[in-house]
C-alpha atoms as a PDB file:
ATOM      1  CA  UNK A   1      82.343-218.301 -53.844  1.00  0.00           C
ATOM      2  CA  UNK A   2      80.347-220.894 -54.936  1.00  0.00           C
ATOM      3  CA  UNK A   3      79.852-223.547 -51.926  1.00  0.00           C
ATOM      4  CA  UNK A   4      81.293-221.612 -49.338  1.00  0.00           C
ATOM      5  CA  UNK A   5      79.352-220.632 -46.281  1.00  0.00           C
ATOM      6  CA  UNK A   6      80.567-217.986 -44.095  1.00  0.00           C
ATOM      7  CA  UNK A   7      79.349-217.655 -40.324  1.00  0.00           C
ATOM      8  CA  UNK A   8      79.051-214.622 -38.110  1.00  0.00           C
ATOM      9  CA  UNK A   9      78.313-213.693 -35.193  1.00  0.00           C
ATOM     10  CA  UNK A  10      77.540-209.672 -34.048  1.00  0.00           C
ATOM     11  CA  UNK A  11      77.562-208.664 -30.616  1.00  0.00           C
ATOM     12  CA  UNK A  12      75.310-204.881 -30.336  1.00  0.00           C
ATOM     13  CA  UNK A  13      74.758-202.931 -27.621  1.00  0.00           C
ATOM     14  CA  UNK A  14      73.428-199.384 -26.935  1.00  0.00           C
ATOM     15  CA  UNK A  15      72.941-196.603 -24.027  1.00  0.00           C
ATOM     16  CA  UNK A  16      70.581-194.254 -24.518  1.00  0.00           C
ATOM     17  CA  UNK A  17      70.054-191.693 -22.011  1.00  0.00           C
ATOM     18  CA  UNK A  18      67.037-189.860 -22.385  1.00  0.00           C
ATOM     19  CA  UNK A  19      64.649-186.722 -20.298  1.00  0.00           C
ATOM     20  CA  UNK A  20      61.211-185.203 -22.226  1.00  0.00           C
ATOM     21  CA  UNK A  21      59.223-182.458 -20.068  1.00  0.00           C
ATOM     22  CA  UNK A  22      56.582-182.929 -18.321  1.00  0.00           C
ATOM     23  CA  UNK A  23      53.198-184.137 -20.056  1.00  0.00           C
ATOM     24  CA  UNK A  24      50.959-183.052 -18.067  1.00  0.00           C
ATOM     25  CA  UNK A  25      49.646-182.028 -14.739  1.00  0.00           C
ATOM     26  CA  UNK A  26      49.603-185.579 -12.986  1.00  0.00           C
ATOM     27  CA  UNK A  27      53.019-185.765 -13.721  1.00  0.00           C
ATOM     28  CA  UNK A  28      54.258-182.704 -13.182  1.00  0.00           C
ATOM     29  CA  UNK A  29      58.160-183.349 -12.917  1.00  0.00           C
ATOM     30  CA  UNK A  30      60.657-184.096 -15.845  1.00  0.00           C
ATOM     31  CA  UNK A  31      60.644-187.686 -17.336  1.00  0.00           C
ATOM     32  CA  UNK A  32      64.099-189.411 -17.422  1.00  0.00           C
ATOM     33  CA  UNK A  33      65.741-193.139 -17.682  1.00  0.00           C
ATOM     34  CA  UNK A  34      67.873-194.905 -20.056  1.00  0.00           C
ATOM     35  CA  UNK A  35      67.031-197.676 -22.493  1.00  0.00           C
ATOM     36  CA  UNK A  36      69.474-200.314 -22.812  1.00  0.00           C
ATOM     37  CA  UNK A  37      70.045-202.815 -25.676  1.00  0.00           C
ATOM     38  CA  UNK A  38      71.622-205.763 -26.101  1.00  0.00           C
ATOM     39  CA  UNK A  39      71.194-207.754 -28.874  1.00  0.00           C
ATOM     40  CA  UNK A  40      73.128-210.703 -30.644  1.00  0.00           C
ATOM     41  CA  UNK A  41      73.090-211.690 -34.158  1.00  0.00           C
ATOM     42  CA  UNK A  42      74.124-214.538 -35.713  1.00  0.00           C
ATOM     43  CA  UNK A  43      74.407-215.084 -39.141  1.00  0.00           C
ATOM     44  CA  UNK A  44      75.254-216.943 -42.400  1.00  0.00           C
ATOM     45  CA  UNK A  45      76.417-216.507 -45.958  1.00  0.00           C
ATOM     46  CA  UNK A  46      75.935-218.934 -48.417  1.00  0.00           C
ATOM     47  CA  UNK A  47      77.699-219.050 -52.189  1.00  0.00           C
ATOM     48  CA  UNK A  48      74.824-219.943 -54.396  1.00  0.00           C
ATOM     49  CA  UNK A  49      77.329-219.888 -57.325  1.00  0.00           C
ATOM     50  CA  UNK A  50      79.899-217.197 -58.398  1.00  0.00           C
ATOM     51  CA  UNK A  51      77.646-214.545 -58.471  1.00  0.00           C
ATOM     52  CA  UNK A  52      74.768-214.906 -56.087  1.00  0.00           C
ATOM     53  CA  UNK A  53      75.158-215.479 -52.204  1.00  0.00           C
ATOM     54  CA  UNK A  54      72.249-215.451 -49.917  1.00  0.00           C
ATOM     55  CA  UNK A  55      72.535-214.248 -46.029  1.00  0.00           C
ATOM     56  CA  UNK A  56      69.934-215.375 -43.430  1.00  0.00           C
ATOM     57  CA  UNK A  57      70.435-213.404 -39.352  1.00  0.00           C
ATOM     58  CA  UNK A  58      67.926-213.059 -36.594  1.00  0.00           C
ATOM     59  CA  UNK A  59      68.272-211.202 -33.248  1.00  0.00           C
ATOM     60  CA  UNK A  60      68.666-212.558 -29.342  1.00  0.00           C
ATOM     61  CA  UNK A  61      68.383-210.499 -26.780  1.00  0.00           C
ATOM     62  CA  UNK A  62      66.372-207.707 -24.915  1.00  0.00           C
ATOM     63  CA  UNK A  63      65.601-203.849 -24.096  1.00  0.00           C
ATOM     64  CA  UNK A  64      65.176-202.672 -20.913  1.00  0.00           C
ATOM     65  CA  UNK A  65      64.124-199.555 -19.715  1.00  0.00           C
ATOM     66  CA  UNK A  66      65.701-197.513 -16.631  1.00  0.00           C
ATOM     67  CA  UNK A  67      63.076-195.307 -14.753  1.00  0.00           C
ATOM     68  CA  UNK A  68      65.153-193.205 -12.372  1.00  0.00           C
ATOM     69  CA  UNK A  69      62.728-190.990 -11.328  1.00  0.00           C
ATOM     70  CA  UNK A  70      61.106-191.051  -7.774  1.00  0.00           C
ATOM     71  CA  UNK A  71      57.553-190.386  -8.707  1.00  0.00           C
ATOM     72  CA  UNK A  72      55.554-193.154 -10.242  1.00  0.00           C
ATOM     73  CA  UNK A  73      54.157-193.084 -14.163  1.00  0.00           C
ATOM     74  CA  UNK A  74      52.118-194.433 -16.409  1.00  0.00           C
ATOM     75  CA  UNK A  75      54.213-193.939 -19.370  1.00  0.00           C
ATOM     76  CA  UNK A  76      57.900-195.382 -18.173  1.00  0.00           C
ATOM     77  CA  UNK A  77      58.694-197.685 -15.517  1.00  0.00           C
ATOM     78  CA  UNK A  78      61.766-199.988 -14.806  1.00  0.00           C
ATOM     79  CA  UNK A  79      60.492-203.148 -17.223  1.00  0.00           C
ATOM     80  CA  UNK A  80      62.339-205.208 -19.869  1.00  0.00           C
ATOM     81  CA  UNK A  81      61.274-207.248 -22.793  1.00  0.00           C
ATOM     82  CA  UNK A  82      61.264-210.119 -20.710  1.00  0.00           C
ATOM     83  CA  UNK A  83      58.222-208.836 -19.194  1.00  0.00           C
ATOM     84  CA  UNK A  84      54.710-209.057 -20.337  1.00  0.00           C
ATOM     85  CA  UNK A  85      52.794-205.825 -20.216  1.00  0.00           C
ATOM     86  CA  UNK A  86      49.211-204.174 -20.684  1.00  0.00           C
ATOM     87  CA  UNK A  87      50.285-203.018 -24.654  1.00  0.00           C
ATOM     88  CA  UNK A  88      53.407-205.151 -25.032  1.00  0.00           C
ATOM     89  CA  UNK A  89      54.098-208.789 -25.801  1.00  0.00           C
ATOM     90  CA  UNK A  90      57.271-210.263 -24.014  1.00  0.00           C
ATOM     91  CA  UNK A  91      59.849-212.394 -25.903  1.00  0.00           C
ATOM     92  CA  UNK A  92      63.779-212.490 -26.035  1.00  0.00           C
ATOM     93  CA  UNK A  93      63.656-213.053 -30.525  1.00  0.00           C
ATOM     94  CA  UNK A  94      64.228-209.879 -32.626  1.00  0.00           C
ATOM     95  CA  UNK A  95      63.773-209.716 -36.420  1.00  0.00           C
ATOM     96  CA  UNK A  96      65.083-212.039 -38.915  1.00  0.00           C
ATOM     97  CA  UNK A  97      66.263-211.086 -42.502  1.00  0.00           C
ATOM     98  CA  UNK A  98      66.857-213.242 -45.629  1.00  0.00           C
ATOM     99  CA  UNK A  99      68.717-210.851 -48.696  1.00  0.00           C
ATOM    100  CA  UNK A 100      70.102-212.064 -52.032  1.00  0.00           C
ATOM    101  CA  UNK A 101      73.001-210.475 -52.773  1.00  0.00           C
ATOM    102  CA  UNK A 102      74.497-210.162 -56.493  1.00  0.00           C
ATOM    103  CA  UNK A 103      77.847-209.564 -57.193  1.00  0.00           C
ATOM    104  CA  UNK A 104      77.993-206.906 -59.983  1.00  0.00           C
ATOM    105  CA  UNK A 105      81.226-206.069 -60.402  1.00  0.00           C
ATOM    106  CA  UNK A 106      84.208-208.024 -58.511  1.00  0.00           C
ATOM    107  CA  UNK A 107      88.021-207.184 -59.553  1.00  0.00           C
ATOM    108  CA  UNK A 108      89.311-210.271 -57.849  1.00  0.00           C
ATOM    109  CA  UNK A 109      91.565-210.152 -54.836  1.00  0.00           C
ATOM    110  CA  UNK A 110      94.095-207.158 -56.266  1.00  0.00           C
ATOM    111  CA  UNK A 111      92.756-203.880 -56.256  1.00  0.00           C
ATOM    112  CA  UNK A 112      89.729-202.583 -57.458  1.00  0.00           C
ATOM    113  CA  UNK A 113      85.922-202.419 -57.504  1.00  0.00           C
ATOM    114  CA  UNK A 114      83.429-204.152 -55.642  1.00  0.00           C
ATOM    115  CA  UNK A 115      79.735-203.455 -56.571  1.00  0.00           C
ATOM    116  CA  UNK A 116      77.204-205.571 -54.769  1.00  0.00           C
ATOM    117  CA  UNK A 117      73.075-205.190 -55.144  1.00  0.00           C
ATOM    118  CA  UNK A 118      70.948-206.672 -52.951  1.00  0.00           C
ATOM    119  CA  UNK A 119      67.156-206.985 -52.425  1.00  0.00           C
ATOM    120  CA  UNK A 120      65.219-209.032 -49.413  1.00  0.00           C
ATOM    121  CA  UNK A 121      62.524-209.559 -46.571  1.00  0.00           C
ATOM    122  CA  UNK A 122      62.529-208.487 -42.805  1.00  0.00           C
ATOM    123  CA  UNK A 123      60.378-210.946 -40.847  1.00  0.00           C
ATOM    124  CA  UNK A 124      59.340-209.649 -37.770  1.00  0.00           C
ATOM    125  CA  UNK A 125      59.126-211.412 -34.145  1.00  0.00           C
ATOM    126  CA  UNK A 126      55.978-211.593 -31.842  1.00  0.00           C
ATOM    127  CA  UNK A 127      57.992-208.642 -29.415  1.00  0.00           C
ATOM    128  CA  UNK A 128      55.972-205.983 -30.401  1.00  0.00           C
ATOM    129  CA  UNK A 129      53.681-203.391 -28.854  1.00  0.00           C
ATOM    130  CA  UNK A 130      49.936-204.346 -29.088  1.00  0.00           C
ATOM    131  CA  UNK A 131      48.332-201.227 -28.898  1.00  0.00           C
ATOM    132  CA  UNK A 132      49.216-197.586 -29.640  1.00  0.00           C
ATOM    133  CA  UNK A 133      51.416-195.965 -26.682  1.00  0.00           C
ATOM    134  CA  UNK A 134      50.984-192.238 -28.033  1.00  0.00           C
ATOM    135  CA  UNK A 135      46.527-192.766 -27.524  1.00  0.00           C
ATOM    136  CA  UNK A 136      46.404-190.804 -31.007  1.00  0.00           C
ATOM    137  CA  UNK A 137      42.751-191.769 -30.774  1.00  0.00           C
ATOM    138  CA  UNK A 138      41.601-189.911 -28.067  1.00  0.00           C
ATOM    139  CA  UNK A 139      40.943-192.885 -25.571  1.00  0.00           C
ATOM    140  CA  UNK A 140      41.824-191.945 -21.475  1.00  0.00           C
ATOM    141  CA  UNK A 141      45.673-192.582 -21.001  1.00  0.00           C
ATOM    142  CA  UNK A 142      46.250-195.657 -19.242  1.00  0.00           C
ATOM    143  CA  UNK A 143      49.637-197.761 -18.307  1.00  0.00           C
ATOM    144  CA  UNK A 144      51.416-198.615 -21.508  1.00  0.00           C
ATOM    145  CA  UNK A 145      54.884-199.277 -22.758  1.00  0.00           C
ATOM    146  CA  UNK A 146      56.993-197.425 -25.324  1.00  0.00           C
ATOM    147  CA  UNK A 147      59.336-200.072 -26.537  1.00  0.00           C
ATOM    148  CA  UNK A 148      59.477-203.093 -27.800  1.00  0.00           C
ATOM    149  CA  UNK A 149      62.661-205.733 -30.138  1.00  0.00           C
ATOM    150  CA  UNK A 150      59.947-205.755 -32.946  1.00  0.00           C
ATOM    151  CA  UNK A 151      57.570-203.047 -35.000  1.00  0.00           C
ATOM    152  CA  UNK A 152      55.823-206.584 -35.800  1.00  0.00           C
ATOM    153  CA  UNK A 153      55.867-205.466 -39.696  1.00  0.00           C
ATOM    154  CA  UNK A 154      56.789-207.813 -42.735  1.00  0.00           C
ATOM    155  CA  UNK A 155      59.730-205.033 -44.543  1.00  0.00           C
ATOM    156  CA  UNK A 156      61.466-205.385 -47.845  1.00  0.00           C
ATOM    157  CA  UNK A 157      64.404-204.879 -48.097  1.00  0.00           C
ATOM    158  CA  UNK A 158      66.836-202.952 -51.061  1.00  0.00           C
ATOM    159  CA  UNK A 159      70.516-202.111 -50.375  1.00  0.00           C
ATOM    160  CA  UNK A 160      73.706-201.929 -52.745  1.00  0.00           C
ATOM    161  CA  UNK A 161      77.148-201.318 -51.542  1.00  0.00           C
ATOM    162  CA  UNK A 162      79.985-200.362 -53.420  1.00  0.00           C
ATOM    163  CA  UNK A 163      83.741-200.871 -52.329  1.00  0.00           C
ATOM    164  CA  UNK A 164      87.260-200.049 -53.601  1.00  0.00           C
ATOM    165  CA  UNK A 165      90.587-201.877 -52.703  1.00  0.00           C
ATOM    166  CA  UNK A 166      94.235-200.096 -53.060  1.00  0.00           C
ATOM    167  CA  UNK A 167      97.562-201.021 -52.109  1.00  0.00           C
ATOM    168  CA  UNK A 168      98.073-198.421 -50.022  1.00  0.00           C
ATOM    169  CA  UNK A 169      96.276-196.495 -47.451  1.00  0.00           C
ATOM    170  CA  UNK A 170      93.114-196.184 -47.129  1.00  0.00           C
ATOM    171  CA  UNK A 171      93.133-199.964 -48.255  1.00  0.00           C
ATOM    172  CA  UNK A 172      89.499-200.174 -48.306  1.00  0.00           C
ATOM    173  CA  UNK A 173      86.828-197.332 -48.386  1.00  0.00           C
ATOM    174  CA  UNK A 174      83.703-196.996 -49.730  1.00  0.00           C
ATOM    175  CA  UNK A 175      79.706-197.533 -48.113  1.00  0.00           C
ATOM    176  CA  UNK A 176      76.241-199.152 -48.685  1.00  0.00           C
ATOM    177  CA  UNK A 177      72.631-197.662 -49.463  1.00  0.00           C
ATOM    178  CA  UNK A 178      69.526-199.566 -47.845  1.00  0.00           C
ATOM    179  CA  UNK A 179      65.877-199.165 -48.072  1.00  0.00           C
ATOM    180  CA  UNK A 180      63.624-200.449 -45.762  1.00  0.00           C
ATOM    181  CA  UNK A 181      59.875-200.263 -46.758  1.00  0.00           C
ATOM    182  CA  UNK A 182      57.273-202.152 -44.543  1.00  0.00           C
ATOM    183  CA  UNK A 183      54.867-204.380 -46.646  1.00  0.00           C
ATOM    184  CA  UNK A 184      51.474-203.335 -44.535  1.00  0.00           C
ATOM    185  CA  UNK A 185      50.094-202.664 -40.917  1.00  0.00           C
ATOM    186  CA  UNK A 186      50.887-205.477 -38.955  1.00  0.00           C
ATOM    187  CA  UNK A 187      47.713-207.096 -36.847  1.00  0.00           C
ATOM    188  CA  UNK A 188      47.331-204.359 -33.648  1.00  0.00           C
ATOM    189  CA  UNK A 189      47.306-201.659 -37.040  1.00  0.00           C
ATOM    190  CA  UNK A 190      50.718-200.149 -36.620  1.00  0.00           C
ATOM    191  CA  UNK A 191      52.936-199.455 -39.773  1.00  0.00           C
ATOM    192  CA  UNK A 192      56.344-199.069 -38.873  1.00  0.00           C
ATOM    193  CA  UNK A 193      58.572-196.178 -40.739  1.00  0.00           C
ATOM    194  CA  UNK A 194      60.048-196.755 -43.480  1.00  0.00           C
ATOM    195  CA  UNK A 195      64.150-196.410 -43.278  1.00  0.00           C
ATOM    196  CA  UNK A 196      67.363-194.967 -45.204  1.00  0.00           C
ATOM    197  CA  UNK A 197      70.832-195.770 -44.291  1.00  0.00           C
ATOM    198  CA  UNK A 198      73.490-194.600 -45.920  1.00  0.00           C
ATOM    199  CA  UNK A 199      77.408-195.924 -44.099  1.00  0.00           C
ATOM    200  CA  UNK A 200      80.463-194.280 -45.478  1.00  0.00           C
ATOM    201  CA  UNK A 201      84.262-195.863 -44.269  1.00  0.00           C
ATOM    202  CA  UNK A 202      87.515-196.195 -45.120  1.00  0.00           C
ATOM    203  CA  UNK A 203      89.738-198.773 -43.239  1.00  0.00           C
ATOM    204  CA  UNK A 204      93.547-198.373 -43.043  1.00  0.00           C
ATOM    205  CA  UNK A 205      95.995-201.129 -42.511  1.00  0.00           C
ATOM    206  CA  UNK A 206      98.522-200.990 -39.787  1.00  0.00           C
ATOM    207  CA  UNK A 207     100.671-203.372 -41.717  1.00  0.00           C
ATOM    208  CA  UNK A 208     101.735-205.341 -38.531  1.00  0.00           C
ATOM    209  CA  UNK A 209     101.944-208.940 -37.574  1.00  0.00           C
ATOM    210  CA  UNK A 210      98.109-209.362 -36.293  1.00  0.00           C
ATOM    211  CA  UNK A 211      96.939-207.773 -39.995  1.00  0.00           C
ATOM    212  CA  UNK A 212      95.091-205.278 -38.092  1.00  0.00           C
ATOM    213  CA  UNK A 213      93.273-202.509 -39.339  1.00  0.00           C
ATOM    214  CA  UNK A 214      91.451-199.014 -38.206  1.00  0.00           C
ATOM    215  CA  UNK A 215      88.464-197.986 -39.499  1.00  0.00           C
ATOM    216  CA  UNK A 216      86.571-194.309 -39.899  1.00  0.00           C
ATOM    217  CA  UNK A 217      83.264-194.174 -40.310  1.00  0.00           C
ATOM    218  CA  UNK A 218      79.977-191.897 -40.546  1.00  0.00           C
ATOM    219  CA  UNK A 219      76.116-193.237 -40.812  1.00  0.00           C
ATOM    220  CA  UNK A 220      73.568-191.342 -41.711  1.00  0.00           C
ATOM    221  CA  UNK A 221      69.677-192.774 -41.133  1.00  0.00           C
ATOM    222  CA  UNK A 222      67.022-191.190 -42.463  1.00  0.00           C
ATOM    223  CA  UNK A 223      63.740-192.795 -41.072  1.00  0.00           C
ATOM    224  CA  UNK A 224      59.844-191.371 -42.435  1.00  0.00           C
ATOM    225  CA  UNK A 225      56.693-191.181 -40.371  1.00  0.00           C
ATOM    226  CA  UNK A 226      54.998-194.242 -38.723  1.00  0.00           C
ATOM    227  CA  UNK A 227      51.467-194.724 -38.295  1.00  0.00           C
ATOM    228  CA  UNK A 228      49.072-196.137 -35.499  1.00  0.00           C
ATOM    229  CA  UNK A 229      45.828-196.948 -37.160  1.00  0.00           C
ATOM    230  CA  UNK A 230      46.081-194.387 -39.378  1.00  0.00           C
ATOM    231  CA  UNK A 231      47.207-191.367 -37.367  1.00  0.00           C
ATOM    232  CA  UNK A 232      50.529-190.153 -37.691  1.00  0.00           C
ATOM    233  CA  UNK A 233      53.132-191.562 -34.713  1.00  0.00           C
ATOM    234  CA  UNK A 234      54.633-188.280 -33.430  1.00  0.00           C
ATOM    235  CA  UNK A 235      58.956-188.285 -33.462  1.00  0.00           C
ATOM    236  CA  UNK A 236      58.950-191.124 -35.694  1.00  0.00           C
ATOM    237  CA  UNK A 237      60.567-188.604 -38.689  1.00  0.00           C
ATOM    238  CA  UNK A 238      63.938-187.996 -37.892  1.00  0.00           C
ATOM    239  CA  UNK A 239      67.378-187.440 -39.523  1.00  0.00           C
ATOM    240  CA  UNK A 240      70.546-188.918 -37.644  1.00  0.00           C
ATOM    241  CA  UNK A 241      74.646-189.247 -38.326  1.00  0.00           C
ATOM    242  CA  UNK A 242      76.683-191.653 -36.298  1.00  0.00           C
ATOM    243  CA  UNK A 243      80.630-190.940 -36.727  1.00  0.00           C
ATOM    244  CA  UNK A 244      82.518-194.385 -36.206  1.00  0.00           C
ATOM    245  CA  UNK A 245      85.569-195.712 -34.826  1.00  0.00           C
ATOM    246  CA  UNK A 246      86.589-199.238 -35.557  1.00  0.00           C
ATOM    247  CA  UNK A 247      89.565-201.699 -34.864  1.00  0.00           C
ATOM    248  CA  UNK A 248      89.967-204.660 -36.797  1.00  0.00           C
ATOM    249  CA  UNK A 249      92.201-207.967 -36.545  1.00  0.00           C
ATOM    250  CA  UNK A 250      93.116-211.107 -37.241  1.00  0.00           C
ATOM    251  CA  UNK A 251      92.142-213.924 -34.686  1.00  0.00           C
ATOM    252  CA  UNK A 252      92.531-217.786 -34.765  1.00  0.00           C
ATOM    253  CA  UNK A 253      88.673-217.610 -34.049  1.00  0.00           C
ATOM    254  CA  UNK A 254      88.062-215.502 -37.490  1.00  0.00           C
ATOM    255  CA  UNK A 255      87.935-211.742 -38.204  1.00  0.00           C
ATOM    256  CA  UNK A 256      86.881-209.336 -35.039  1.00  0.00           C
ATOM    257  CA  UNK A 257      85.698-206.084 -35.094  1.00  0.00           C
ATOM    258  CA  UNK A 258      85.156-203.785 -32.308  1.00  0.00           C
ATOM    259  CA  UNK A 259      83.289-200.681 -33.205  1.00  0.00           C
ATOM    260  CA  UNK A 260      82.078-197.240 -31.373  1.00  0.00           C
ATOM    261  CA  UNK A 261      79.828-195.040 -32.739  1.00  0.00           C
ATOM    262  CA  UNK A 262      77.668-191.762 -31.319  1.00  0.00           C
ATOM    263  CA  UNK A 263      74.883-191.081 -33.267  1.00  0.00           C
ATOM    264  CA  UNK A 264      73.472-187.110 -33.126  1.00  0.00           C
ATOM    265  CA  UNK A 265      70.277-186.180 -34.086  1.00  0.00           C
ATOM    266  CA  UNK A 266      70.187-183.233 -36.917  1.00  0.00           C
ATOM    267  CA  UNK A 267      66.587-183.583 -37.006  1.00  0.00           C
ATOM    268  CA  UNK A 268      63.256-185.033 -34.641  1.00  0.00           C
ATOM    269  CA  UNK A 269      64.553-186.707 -32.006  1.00  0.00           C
ATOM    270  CA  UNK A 270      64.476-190.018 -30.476  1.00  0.00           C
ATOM    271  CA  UNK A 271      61.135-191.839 -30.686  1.00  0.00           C
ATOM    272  CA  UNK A 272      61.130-192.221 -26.452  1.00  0.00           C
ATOM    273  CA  UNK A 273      58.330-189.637 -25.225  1.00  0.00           C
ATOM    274  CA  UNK A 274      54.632-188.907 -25.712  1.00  0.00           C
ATOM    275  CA  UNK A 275      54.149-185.996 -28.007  1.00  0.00           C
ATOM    276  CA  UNK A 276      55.676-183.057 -29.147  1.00  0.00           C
ATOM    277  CA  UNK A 277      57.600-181.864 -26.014  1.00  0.00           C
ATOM    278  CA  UNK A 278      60.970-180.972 -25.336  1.00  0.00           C
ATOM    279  CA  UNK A 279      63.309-183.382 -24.797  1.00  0.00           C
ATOM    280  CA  UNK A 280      67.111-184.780 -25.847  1.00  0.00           C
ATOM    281  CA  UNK A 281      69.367-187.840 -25.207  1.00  0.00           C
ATOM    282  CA  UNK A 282      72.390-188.778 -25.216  1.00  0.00           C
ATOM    283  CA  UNK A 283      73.832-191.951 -27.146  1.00  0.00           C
ATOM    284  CA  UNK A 284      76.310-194.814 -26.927  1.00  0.00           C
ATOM    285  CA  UNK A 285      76.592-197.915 -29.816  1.00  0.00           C
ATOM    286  CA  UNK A 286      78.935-200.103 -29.144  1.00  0.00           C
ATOM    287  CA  UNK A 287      79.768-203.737 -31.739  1.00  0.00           C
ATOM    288  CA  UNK A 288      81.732-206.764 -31.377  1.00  0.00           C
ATOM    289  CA  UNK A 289      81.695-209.006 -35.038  1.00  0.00           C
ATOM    290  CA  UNK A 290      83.455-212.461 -35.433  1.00  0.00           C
ATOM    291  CA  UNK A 291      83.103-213.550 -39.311  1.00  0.00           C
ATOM    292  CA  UNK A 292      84.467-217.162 -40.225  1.00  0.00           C
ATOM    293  CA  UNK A 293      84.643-218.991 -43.631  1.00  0.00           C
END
């Protein structure tokens, strides 16, 4: 709506528990940890007139990293994005975005069809790694960091989503489609992978004095091969779905969301270790949203 501005706030966090085999013989033992998230992001919607609306969020928070190994390493350590480090720049600010969204098709407030496209920028924050972790070069391995809030790369940004209402159950189901492509190597030549999300849900009413809702969901993100100065980042291609389980209600402070998902890798793996070597984790996502006209 033309005018209106509608704030939100998103409360993310995420458990990963990870082990890769040895890499070699100085560290002859199993690696193991977990790397913890959490992130807030606050946002806003705008009504440039009926059919445009443009939505501005950043990121606040931090990673941190859980060695809980005995033996010392080079490649993980107990460390958080607080921290400064030999390959890794410290800061608490994540990404911003700015998208454009155009309303396509809107059948009002009754049932119907909601078709949205959408097209912006990902601006990325000075948390980034500043030099290749994987030494795809050939240099000696030295003390370096994995992780970091930021790949430090400029992305655009294409999504469309597509909705339908009903009067009865589900209410509301549908999903959204988004492309993220990054622009160029950012300045310590690392080119992030580009990414393709694909959310399916359907939400069903409890029809009860709170107006509250349950959700089911599944996400599926598809992410390509990143690059360190060229070379190709190994475990950076992977294939992932995330089933989801929501709950949704009506609040004096706005609309809140609490959502659980567990995503499962179908192919790669998760981007944690140093090369092609064994390895497997085990995931946790939990969200809190507040939205507010």
């Amino acid at each position: 709506t033309k005018g209106k501005a509608y704030y939100g706030i998103q409360m993310q966090s995420s458990i990963i528990d990870w082990w890769h085999d040895p890499i070699d013989s100085n560290e002859p033992y199993k690696h193991s940890g977990k790397l913890n998230t959490l992130l807030f992001k606050p946002s806003i919607i705008y009504g440039i007139n009926d059919k445009f609306n443009i939505m501005i969020s950043t990121q606040v928070g931090f990673r941190s990293m859980i060695w809980d190994q005995k033996g010392s390493s080079i490649h993980h350590r107990s460390e958080s994005t607080f921290e400064d480090f030999s390959n890794a720049n410290p800061s608490w600010i994540g990404d911003s975005k700015i998208i454009v969204r155009y309303l396509f098709k809107n059948d009002g407030m009754g049932e119907g069809l909601r078709l949205i496209y959408g097209g912006g920028i990902n601006i990325p924050s000075n948390s980034v790694l500043t030099s290749d972790p994987f030494f795809l070069q050939g240099k000696e391995k030295s003390e370096h960091r994995h992780f970091s809030l930021s790949s430090g790369n400029y992305k655009y940004i294409i999504e469309t989503q597509v909705f339908l209402k009903q009067e009865i159950n589900p209410v509301f189901y549908g999903g959204f489609l988004t492309y993220e492509y990054p622009i160029a190597e950012n300045e310590y030549n690392y080119l992030a992978p580009p990414l393709l999300s694909a959310s399916f849900s359907a939400t069903f009413k409890r029809f009860d004095e709170r107006d509250s809702s349950i959700g089911y969901g599944l996400g599926l993100l598809q992410s390509g091969h990143g690059y360190w100065n060229g070379i190709k980042e190994p475990n950076s291609k992977s294939l992932s779905i995330s089933p989801t389980l929501s709950y949704l209600v009506n609040s004096r402070f706005g609309a809140l969301s609490f959502n659980l998902s567990k995503p499962y890798f179908l192919k790669g793996a998760f981007n944690s270790n140093e090369g092609d070597t064994a390895q497997g984790s085990n995931i946790w996502q939990f969200t809190v949203s507040l939205r507010k006209v």
